[in-house]
C-alpha atoms as a PDB file:
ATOM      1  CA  UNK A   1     -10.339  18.452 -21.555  1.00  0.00           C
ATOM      2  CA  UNK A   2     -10.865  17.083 -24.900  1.00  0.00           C
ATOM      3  CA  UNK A   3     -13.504  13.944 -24.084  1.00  0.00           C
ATOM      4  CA  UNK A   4     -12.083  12.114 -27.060  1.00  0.00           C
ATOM      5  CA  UNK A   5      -8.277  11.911 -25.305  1.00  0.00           C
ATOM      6  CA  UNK A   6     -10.053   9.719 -22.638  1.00  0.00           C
ATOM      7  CA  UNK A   7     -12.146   7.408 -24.675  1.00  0.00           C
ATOM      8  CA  UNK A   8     -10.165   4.284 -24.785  1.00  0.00           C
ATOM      9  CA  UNK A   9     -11.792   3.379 -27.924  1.00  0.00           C
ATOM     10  CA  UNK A  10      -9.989   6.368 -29.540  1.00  0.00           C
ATOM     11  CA  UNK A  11      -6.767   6.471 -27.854  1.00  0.00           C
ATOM     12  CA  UNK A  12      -3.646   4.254 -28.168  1.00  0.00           C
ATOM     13  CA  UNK A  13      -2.651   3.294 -24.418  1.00  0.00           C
ATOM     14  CA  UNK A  14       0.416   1.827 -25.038  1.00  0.00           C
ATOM     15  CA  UNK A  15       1.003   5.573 -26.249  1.00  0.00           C
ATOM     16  CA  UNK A  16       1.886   6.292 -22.903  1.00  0.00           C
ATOM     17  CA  UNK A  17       4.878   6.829 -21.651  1.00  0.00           C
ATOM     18  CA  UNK A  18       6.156   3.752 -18.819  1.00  0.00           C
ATOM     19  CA  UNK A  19       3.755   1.030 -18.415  1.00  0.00           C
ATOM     20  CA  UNK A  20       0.152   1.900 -18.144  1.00  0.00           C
ATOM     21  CA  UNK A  21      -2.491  -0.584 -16.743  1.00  0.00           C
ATOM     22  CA  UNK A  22      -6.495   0.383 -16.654  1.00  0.00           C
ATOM     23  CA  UNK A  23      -9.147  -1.753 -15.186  1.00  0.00           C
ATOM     24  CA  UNK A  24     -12.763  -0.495 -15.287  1.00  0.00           C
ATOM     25  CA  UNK A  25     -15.277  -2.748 -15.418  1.00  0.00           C
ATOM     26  CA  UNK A  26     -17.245  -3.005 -18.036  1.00  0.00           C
ATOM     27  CA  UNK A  27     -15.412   0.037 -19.086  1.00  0.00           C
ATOM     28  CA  UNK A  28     -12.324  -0.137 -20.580  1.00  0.00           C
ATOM     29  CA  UNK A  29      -9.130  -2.615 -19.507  1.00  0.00           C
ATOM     30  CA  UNK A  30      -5.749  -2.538 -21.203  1.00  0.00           C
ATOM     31  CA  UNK A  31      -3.301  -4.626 -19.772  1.00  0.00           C
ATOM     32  CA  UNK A  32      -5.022  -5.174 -16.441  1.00  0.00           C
ATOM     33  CA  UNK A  33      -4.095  -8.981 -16.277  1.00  0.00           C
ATOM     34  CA  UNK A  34      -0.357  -8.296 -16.279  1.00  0.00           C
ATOM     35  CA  UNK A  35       1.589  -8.374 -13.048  1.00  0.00           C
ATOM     36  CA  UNK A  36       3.143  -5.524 -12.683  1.00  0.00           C
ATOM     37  CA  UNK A  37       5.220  -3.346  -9.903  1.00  0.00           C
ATOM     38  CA  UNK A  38       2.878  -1.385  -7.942  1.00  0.00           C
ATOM     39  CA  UNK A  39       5.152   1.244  -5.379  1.00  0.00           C
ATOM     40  CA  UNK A  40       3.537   2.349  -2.738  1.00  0.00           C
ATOM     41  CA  UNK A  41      -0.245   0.650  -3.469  1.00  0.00           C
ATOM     42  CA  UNK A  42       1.767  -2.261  -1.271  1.00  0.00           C
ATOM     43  CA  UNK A  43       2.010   0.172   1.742  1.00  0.00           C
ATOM     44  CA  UNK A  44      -1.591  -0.761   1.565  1.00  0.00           C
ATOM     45  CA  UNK A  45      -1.077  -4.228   2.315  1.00  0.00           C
ATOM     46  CA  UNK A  46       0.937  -3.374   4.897  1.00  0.00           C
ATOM     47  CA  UNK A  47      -1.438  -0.702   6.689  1.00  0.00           C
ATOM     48  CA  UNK A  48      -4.495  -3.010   6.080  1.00  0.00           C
ATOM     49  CA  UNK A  49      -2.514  -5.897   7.555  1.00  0.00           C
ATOM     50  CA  UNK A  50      -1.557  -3.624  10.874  1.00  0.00           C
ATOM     51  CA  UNK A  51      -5.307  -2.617  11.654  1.00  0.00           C
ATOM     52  CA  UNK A  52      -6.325  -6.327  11.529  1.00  0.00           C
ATOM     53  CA  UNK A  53      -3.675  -7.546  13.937  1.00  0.00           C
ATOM     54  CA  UNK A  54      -4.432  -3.973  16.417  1.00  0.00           C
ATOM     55  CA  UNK A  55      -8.185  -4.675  15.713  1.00  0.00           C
ATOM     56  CA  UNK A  56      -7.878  -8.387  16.962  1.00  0.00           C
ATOM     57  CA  UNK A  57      -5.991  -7.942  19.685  1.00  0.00           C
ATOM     58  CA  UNK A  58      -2.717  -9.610  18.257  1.00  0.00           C
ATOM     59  CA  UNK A  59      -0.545  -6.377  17.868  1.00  0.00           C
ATOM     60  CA  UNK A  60      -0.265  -3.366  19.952  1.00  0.00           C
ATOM     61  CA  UNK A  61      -0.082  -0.102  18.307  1.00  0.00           C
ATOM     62  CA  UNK A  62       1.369   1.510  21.390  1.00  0.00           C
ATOM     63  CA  UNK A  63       4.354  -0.951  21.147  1.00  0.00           C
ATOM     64  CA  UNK A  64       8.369   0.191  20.626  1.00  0.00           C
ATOM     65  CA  UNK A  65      10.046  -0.081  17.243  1.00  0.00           C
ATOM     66  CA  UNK A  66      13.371   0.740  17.005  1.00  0.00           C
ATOM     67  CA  UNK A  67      14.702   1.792  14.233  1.00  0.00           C
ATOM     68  CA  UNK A  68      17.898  -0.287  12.537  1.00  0.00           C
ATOM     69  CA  UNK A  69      19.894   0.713   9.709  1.00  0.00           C
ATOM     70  CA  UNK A  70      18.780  -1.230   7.284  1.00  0.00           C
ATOM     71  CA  UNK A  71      15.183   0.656   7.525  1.00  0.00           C
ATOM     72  CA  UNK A  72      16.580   3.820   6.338  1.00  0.00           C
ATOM     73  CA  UNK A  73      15.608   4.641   2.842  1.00  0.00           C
ATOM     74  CA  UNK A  74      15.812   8.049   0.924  1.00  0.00           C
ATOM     75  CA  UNK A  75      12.686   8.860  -1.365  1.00  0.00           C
ATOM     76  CA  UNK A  76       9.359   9.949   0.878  1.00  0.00           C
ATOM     77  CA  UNK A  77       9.357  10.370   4.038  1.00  0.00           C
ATOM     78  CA  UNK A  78      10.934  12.699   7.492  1.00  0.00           C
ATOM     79  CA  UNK A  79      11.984   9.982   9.269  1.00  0.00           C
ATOM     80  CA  UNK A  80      15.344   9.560   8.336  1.00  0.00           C
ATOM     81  CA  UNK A  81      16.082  13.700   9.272  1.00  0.00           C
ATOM     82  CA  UNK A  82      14.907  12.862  12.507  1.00  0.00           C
ATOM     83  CA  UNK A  83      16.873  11.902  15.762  1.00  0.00           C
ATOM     84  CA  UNK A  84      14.653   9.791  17.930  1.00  0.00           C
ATOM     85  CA  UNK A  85      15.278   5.999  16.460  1.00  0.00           C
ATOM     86  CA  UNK A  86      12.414   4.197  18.453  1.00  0.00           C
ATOM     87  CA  UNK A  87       8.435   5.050  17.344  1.00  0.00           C
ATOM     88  CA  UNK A  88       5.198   2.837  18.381  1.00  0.00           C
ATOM     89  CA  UNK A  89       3.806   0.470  15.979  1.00  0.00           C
ATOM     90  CA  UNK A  90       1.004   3.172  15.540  1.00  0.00           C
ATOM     91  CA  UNK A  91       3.332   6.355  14.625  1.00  0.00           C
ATOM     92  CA  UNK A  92       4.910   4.108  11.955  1.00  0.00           C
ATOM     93  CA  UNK A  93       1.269   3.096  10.361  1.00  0.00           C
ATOM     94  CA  UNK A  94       0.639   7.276  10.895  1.00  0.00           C
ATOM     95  CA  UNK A  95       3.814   7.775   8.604  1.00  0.00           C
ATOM     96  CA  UNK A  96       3.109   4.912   6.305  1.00  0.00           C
ATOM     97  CA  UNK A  97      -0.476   6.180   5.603  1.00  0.00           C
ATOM     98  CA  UNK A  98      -0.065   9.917   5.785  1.00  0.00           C
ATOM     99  CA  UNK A  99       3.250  10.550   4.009  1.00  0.00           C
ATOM    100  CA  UNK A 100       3.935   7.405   2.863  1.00  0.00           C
ATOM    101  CA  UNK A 101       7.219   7.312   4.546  1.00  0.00           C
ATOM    102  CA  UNK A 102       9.642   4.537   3.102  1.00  0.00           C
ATOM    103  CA  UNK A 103      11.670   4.005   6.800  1.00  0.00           C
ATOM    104  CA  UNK A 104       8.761   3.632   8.573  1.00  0.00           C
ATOM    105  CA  UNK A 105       7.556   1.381   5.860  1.00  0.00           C
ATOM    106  CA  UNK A 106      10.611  -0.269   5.972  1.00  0.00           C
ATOM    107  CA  UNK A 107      10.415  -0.672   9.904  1.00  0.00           C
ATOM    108  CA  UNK A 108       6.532  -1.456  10.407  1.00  0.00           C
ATOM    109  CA  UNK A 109       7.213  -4.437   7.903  1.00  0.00           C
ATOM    110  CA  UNK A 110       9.973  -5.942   9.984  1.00  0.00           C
ATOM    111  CA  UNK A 111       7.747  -5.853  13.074  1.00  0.00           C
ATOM    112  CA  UNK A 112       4.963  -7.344  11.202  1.00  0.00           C
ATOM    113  CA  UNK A 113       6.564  -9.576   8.529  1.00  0.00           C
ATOM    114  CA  UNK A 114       6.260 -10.263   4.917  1.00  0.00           C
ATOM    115  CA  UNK A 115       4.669 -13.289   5.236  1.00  0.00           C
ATOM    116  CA  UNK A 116       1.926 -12.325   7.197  1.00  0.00           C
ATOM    117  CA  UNK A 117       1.337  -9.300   4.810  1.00  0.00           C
ATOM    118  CA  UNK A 118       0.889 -11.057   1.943  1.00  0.00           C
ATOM    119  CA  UNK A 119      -0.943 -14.161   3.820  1.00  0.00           C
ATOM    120  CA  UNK A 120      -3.292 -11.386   4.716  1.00  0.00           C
ATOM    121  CA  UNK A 121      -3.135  -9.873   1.406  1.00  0.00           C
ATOM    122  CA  UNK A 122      -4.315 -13.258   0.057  1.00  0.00           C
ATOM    123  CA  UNK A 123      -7.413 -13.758   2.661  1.00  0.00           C
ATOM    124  CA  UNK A 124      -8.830 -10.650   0.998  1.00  0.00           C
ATOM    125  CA  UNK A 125      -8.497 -12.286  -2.434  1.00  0.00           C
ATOM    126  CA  UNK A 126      -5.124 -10.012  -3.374  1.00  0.00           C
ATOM    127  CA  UNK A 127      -3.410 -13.133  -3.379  1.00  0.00           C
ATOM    128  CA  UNK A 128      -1.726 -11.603  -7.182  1.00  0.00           C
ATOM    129  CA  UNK A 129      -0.605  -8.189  -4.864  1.00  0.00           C
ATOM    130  CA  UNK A 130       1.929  -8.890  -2.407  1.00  0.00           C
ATOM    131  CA  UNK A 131       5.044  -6.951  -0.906  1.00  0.00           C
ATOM    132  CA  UNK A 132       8.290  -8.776  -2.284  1.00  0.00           C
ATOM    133  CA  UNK A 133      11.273  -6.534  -0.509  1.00  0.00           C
ATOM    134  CA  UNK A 134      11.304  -3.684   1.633  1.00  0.00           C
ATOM    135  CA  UNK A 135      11.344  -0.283   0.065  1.00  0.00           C
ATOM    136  CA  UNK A 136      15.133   0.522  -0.865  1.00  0.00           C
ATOM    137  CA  UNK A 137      16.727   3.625  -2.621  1.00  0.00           C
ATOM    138  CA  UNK A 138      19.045   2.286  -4.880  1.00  0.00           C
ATOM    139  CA  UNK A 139      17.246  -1.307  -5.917  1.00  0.00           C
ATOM    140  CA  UNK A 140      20.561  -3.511  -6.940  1.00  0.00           C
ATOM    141  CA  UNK A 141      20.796  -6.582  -8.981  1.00  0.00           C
ATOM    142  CA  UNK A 142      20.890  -8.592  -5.288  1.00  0.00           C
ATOM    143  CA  UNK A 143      17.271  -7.074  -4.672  1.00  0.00           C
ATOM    144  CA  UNK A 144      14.168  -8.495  -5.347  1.00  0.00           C
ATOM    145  CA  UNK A 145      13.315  -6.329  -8.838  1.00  0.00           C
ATOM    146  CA  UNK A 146      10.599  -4.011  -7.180  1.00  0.00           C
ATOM    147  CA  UNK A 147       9.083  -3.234  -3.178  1.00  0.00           C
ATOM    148  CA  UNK A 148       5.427  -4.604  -4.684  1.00  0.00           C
ATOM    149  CA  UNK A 149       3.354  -6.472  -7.433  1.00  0.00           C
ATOM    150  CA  UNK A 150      -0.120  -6.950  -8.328  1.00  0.00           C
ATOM    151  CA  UNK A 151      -2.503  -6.895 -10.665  1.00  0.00           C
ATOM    152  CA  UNK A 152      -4.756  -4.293 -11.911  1.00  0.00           C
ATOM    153  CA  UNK A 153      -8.444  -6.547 -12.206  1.00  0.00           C
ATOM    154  CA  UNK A 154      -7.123  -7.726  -8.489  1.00  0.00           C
ATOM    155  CA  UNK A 155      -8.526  -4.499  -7.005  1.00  0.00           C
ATOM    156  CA  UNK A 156     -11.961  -2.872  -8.192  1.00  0.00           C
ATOM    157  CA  UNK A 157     -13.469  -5.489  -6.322  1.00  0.00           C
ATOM    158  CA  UNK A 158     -12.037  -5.111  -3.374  1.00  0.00           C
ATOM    159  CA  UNK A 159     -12.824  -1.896  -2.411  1.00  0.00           C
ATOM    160  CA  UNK A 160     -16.912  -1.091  -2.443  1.00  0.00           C
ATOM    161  CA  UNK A 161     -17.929   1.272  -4.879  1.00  0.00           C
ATOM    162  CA  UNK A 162     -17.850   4.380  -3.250  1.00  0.00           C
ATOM    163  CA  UNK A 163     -20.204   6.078  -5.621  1.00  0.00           C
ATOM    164  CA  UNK A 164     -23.415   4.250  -4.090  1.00  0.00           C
ATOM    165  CA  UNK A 165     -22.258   5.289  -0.971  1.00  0.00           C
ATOM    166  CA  UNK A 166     -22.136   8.843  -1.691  1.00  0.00           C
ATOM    167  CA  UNK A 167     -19.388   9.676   0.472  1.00  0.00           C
ATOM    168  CA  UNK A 168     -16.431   9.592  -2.164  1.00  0.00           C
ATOM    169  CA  UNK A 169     -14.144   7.340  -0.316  1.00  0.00           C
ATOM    170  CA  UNK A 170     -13.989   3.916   0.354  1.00  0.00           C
ATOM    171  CA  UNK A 171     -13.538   1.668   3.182  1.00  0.00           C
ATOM    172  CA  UNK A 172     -12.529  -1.870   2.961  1.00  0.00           C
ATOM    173  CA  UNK A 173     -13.805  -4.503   4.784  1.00  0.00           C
ATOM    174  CA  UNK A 174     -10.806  -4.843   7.188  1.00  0.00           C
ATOM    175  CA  UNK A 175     -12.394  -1.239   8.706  1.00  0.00           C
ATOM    176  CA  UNK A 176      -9.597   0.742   6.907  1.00  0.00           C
ATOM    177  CA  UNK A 177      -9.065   3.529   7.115  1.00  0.00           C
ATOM    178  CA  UNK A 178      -9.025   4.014  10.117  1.00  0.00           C
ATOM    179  CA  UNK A 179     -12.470   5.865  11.786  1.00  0.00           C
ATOM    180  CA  UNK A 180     -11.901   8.226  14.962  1.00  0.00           C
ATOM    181  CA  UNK A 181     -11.878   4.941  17.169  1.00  0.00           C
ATOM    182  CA  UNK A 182      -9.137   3.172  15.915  1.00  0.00           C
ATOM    183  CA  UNK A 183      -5.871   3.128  18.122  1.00  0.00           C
ATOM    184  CA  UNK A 184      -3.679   5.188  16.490  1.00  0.00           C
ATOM    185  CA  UNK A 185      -6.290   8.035  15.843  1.00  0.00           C
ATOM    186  CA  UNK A 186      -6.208   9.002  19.377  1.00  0.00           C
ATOM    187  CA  UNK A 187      -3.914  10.897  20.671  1.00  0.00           C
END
C-alpha cells in the first residue's frame, strides 16, 4: 500500500465516497465533531448496557424473551429463519455481539429499554452516542432517520488503548466483553 494514500496530510477525505469521519488523536481528525449515524456501533450500547444490569444483579440473562413482530428485521442476522420465538436475555446479547443480529437487537432493546441504554450510554461519557429507534429494514419517513448516532472524538477515550496492553483488544470499563465468567459465556 502506497503510504502516501493514508497520510491525511496528502489525501482529500471528503474524497471518499458516503460520509467519512476519522478521529486519532493527535493524529489526524476530519469531521470527528459531527454527529453522525453510526449502525451497528449502537449494538454496543446496547450489549454494554446488558452486562451492567446481569453484572449487578438487576437483569437475568437466563430470563424469557419472546419474540413479537415488530422485532423482525431483514439485514444481519438467523433469527428471523428460525422457528422458536422465545430466547433468554443472554442468547439475544450472544446474537447481538456475535452476528450482530438486527431481531435480536430489536428484541434485547425492548426488554431493556431505550432510555436506560442511552442513560447508561451517558454515565460512560457517550452521552453524544445513543440508540434513537430500533433497527428496521425499510427506515420510512415515520421513523426516527437512523437506529444510532454519535460522535467520532466521543470514543477513543473510552476504550483503553489496547496497544500498552499488548493484547490487541480492548476491554471497557463496564468488563465488556465478556471474560469466560460472565453469564452468558457458560453454557
Amino acid at each position: 500500500m502506497n503510504p502516501d494514500r493514508m497520510n491525511p496530510d496528502r489525501m482529500n477525505l471528503d474524497d471518499f465516497p458516503g460520509t467519512l469521519a476519522v478521529s486519532v488523536p493527535g493524529l489526524a481528525e476530519h469531521r470527528s465533531r459531527e454527529l453522525l449515524p453510526v449502525a451497528s456501533v449502537g449494538k454496543l450500547l446496547l450489549l454494554v448496557e446488558t452486562a451492567r444490569e446481569v453484572a449487578a444483579g438487576t437483569l437475568d440473562q437466563a430470563e424469557p424473551v419472546d419474540l413479537l413482530a415488530e422485532d423482525h428485521c431483514a439485514g444481519s442476522g438467523l433469527l428471523t429463519e428460525l422457528s422458536v420465538r422465545r430466547w433468554t436475555i443472554g442468547d439475544l446479547a450472544l446474537l447481538t455481539a456475535a452476528i450482530s443480529d438486527n431481531t435480536a437487537t430489536n428484541a434485547l432493546l425492548r426488554r431493556i429499554g431505550l432510555d436506560r441504554v442511552n442513560a447508561g450510554a451517558a454515565e460512560l461519557g457517550l452521552a453524544d452516542t445513543r440508540i434513537l429507534d430500533q433497527v428496521r429494514e425499510p427506515r420510512r419517513p415515520e421513523h426516527a432517520p437512523t437506529f444510532a448516532v454519535g460522535r467520532r472524538t466521543t470514543w477513543p477515550g473510552w476504550f483503553p488503548d489496547s496497544s500498552r496492553t499488548g493484547r490487541g483488544r480492548a476491554r471497557c470499563s463496564t468488563g465488556w466483553p465478556p471474560t469466560p465468567t460472565a453469564p452468558w459465556s457458560r453454557r
